[in-house]
Every structure is written in C-alpha cells, then in structure tokens.
Protein backbone atom coordinates (compact mmCIF):
# COMPACT_ATOMS: atom_id res chain seq x y z
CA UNK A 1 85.65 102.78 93.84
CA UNK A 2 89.14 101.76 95.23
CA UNK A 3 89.82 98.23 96.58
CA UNK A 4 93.23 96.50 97.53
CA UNK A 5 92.51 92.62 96.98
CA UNK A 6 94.60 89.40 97.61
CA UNK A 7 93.73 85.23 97.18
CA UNK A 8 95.50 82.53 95.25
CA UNK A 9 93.67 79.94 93.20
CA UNK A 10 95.12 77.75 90.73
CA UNK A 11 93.62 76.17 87.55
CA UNK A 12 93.93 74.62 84.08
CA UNK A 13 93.51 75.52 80.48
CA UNK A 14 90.83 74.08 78.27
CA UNK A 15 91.82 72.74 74.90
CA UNK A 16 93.28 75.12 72.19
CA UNK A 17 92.83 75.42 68.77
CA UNK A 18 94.94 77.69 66.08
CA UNK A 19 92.84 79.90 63.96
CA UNK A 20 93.81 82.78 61.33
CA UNK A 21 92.13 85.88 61.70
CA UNK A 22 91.66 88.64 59.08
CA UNK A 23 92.67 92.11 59.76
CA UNK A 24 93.60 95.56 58.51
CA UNK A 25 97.17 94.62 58.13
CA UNK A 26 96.56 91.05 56.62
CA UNK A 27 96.42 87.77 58.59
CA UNK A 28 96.84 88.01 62.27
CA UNK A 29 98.29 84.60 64.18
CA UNK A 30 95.46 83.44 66.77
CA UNK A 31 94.76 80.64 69.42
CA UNK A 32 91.19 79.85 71.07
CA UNK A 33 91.02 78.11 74.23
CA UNK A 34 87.40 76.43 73.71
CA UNK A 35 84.96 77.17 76.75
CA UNK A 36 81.72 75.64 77.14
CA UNK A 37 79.32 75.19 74.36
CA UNK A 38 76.14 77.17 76.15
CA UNK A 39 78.81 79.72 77.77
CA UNK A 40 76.59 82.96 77.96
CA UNK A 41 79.74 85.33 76.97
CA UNK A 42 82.88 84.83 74.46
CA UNK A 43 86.34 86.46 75.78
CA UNK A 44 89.12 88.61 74.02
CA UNK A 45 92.68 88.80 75.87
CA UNK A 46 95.17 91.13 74.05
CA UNK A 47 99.04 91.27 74.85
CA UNK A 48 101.50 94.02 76.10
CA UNK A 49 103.36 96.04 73.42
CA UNK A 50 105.36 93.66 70.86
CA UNK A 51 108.45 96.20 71.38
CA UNK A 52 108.92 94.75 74.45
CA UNK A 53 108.85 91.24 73.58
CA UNK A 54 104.76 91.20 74.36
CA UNK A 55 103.04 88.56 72.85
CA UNK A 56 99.94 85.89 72.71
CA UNK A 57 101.74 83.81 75.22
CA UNK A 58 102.88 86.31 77.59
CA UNK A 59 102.35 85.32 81.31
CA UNK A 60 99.69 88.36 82.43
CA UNK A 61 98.00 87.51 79.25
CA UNK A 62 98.23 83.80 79.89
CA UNK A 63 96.82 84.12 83.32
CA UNK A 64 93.77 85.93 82.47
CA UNK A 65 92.65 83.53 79.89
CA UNK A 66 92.76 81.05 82.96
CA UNK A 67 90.16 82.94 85.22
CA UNK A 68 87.98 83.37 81.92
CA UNK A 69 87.76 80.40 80.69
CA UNK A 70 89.22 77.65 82.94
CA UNK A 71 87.03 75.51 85.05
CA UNK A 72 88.62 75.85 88.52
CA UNK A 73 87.29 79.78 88.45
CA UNK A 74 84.03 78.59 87.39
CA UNK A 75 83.80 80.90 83.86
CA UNK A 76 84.06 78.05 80.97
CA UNK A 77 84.26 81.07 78.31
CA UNK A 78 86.18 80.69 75.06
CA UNK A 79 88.72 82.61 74.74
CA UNK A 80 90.69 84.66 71.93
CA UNK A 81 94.08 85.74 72.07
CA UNK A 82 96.01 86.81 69.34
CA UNK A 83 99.30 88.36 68.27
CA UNK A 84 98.94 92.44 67.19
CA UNK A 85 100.28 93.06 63.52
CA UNK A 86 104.03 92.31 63.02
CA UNK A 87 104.23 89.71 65.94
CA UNK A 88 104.85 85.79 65.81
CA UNK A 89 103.04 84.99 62.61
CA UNK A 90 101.18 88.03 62.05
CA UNK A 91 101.27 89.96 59.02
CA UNK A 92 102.14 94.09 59.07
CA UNK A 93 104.27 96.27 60.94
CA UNK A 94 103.94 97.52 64.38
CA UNK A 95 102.30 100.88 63.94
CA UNK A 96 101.53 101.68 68.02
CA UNK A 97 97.89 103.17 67.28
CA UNK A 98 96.45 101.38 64.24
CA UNK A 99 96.37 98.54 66.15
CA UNK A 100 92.54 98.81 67.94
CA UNK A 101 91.89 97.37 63.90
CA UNK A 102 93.78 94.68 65.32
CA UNK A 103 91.49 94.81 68.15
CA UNK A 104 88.28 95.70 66.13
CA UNK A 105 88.84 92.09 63.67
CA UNK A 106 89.50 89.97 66.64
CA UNK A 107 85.74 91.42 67.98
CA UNK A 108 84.48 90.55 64.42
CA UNK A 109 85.82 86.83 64.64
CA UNK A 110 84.06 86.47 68.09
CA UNK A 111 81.15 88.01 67.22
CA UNK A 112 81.08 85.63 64.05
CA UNK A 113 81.97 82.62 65.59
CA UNK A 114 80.04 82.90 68.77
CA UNK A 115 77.35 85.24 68.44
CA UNK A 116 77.22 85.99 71.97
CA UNK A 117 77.89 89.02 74.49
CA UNK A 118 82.00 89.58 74.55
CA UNK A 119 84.31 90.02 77.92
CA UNK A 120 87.26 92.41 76.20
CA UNK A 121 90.46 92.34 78.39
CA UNK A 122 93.76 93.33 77.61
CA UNK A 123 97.10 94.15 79.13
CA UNK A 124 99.46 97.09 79.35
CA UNK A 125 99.44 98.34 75.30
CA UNK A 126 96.63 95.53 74.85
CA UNK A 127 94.74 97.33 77.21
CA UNK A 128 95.30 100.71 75.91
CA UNK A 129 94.65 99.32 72.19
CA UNK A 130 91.04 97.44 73.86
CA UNK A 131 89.84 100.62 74.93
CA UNK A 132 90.26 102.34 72.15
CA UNK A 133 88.49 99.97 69.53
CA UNK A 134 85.63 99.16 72.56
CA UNK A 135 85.08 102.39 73.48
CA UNK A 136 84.59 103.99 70.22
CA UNK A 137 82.98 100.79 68.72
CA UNK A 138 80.58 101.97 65.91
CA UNK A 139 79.97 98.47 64.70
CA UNK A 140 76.43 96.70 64.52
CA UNK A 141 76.39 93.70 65.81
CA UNK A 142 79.22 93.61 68.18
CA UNK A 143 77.97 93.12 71.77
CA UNK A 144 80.38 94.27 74.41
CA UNK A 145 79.19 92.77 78.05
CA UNK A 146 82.57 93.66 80.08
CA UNK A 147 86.18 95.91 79.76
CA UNK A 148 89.23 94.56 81.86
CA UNK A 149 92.42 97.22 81.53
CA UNK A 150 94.98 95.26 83.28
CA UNK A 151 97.87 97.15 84.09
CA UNK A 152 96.90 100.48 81.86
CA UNK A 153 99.57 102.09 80.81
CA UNK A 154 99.93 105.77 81.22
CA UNK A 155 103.59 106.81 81.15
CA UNK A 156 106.62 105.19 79.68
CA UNK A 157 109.67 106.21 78.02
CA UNK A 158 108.68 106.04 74.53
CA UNK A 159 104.96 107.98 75.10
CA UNK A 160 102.38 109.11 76.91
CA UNK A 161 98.92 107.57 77.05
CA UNK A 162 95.42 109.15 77.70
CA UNK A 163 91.65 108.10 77.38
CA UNK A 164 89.26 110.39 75.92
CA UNK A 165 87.31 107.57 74.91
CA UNK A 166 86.35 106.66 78.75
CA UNK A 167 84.15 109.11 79.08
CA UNK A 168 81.71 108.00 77.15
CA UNK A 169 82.36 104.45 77.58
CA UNK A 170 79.36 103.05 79.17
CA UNK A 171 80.49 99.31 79.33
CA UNK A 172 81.38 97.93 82.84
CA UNK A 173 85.20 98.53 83.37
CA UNK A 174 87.76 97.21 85.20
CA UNK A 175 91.21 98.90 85.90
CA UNK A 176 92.98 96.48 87.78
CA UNK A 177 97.30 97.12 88.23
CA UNK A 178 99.65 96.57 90.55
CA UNK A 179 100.31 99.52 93.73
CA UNK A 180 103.80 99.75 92.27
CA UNK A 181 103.02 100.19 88.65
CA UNK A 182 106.63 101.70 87.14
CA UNK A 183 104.26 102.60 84.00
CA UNK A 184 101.20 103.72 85.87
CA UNK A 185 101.47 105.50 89.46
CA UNK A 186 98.62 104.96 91.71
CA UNK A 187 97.56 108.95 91.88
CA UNK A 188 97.34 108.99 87.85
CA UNK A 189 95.66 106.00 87.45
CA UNK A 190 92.80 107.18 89.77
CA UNK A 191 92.63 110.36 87.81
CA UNK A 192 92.31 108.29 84.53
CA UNK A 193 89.07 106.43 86.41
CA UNK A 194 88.16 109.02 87.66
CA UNK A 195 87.18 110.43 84.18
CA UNK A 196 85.72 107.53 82.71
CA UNK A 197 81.78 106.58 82.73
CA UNK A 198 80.36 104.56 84.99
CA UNK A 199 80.20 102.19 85.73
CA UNK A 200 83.68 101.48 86.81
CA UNK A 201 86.06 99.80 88.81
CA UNK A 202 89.61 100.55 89.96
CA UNK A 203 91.40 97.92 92.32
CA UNK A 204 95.01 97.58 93.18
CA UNK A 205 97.32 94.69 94.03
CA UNK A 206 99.14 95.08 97.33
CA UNK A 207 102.79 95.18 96.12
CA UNK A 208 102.30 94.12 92.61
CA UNK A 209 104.85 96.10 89.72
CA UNK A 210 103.44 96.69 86.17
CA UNK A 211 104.13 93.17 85.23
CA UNK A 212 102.35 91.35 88.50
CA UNK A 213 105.92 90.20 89.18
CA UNK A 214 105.20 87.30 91.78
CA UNK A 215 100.98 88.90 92.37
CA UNK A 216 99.55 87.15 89.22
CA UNK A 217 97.11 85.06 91.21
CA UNK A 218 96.43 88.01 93.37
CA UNK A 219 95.69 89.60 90.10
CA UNK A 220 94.08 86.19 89.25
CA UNK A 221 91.70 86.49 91.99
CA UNK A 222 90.68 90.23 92.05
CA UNK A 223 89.91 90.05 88.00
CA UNK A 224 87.57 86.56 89.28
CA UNK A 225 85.77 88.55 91.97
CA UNK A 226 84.71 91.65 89.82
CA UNK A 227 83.98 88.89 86.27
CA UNK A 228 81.23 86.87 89.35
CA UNK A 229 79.65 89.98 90.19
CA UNK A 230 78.87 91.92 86.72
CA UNK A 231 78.51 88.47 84.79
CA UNK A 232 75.46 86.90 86.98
C-alpha cells in the first residue's frame, strides 16, 4: 500500500530525564522523555549514522519523539532515544553493523523499565540498525507492538543496504521517506516493501529529500495517522 500524505500539527515535549544504558560496547548516553504513567506502549527512536554528524538530538529524530509521546498528537508514550556506540557520551567505536546490540540493549532497558508493548522507530542508519535487531529479535520477553523505518536507507556512497530480515518480519511496519529521497529512490524503496511481511505500510512525502528538509510535520503527520490506526 502506497499513500502520498500532507498536514501540519505542532506540539511540545514532555519532561526528560538522562539515563545510562548498558550495551555491547559499554555505556551508551540516553535521554527519556516521560509519557504517561498507564501509557499502553513504551517508544524507541534511534538516530541517522554518527558519520554524518547523526545523533540523539537530531531534528527527524527529535520530531518523531514529538508525535509519540507529546500530548498535542494525543500518544503520551515514553520515549527512548539514545546515542549508537562512539557518539556524544557513548562508549565504543562506530562499527556500522554491530550496532542493532546497540539497538537490542536499548529494547532491554524498555522492556525493564516499562514492561509494556514497544513502538521501535528509527531513522536513516537508525532505521536500518531497528530492523535488524527487531526483525531478528530472539529475545524472551521483549514485546514489539509497531516498526517505523523513516527514511530507510538503501544506497549511499559508502554502502549498500538490503533487508533479508523483512521477510519474515511479522510486526506492523511503516516505511515512511520523502518522494525525493537522494539515499532511497521511490522505485527501490517499493521493491524493498514489497518483500517484506505483512503487514506493511509504505507512504511518501510529497517533495520531501532524505532529511524531510522543510516536510517534517508532513512527516509528523503521516507517522501520527498510521501510530492512531494500528495502536487502538
């Protein structure tokens, strides 16, 4: 399924709190924007490739936590975000596959500190790294409600990307990017849906580049519409 989607809405963070989290590399630097207390999901946003500058705080990133967990888009979930191995504070080196441990711990903390169903989103590498720890998660104990690959990456000039993993990922997915993706073109991204499990969604921004350069609450308001109809 294809749609082209487009709606501003504006909204505020909840309150954040630091928190250290524990992962294959050593510590990895985290922030939690608290949601509600009876919130029925927790939610995990990972950043875009640290090569590039990506980081906890960077604005796709920023702008999903918002539609998760402020109260303006009527979610209230906490929310995780955290910087991948040899970013900000984080311990380790930048590896560029061994992150989805990255990914995997953050689940862990979630699961720990929540012990509830878990929204997993990510951008660009984040996304890529998301999929690969959801998608081939093993773990008891870790409940995955919902997968959000913003911007998916599937060309760039240091590597190729592709997704065995999707098809056999049964979780409801999400590939949301922009209709000018420099990193994803439209006819390759549909092939990469194509192949994954249902049940699935692929929607494009009118306009948008890999980045959601001047579409982030365009991208703000498609990622709402899909979270209201798989999280009733």
């Amino acid at each position: 399924m294809i749609a082209r989607i487009s709606s501003p809405l504006r909204t505020n963070a909840a309150q954040l709190r630091s928190v250290d989290l524990i992962g294959p590399a050593g510590k990895l630097e985290a922030v939690v924007n608290e949601g509600d207390s009876d919130a029925p999901f927790a939610a995990l946003v990972c950043h875009p490739n640290p090569l590039g500058d990506g980081a906890v705080h960077n604005k796709v990133v920023y702008h999903a936590m918002k539609v998760l967990n402020a109260t303006q888009w009527a979610n209230r979930l906490p929310v995780l975000r955290f910087n991948f191995r040899g970013t900000g504070l984080s311990q380790g080196t930048h590896d560029g596959e061994a992150e989805s441990g990255d990914v995997l711990a953050a689940l862990k903390w979630l699961q720990n500190e929540y012990r509830r169903p878990i929204v997993a989103a990510g951008f660009s590498f984040g996304a890529a790294m998301m999929l690969k720890a959801c998608c081939g998660l093993t773990r008891p104990g870790i409940l995955i409600r919902a997968l959000v690959a913003l911007g998916l990456p599937i060309q760039s000039k240091d590597r190729d990307y592709s997704y065995p993993c999707l098809a056999r990922c049964m979780h409801p997915k999400l590939f949301l990017s922009g209709d000018h993706d420099q990193f994803a073109p439209a006819r390759l991204l549909e092939q990469v849906a194509e192949s994954a499990s249902e049940p699935k969604h692929l929607a494009f921004v009118p306009g948008a580049d890999h980045f959601f350069t001047g579409h982030l609450e365009p991208m703000q308001h498609a990622l709402s519409g899909w979270l209201k109809e798989q999280l009733i």
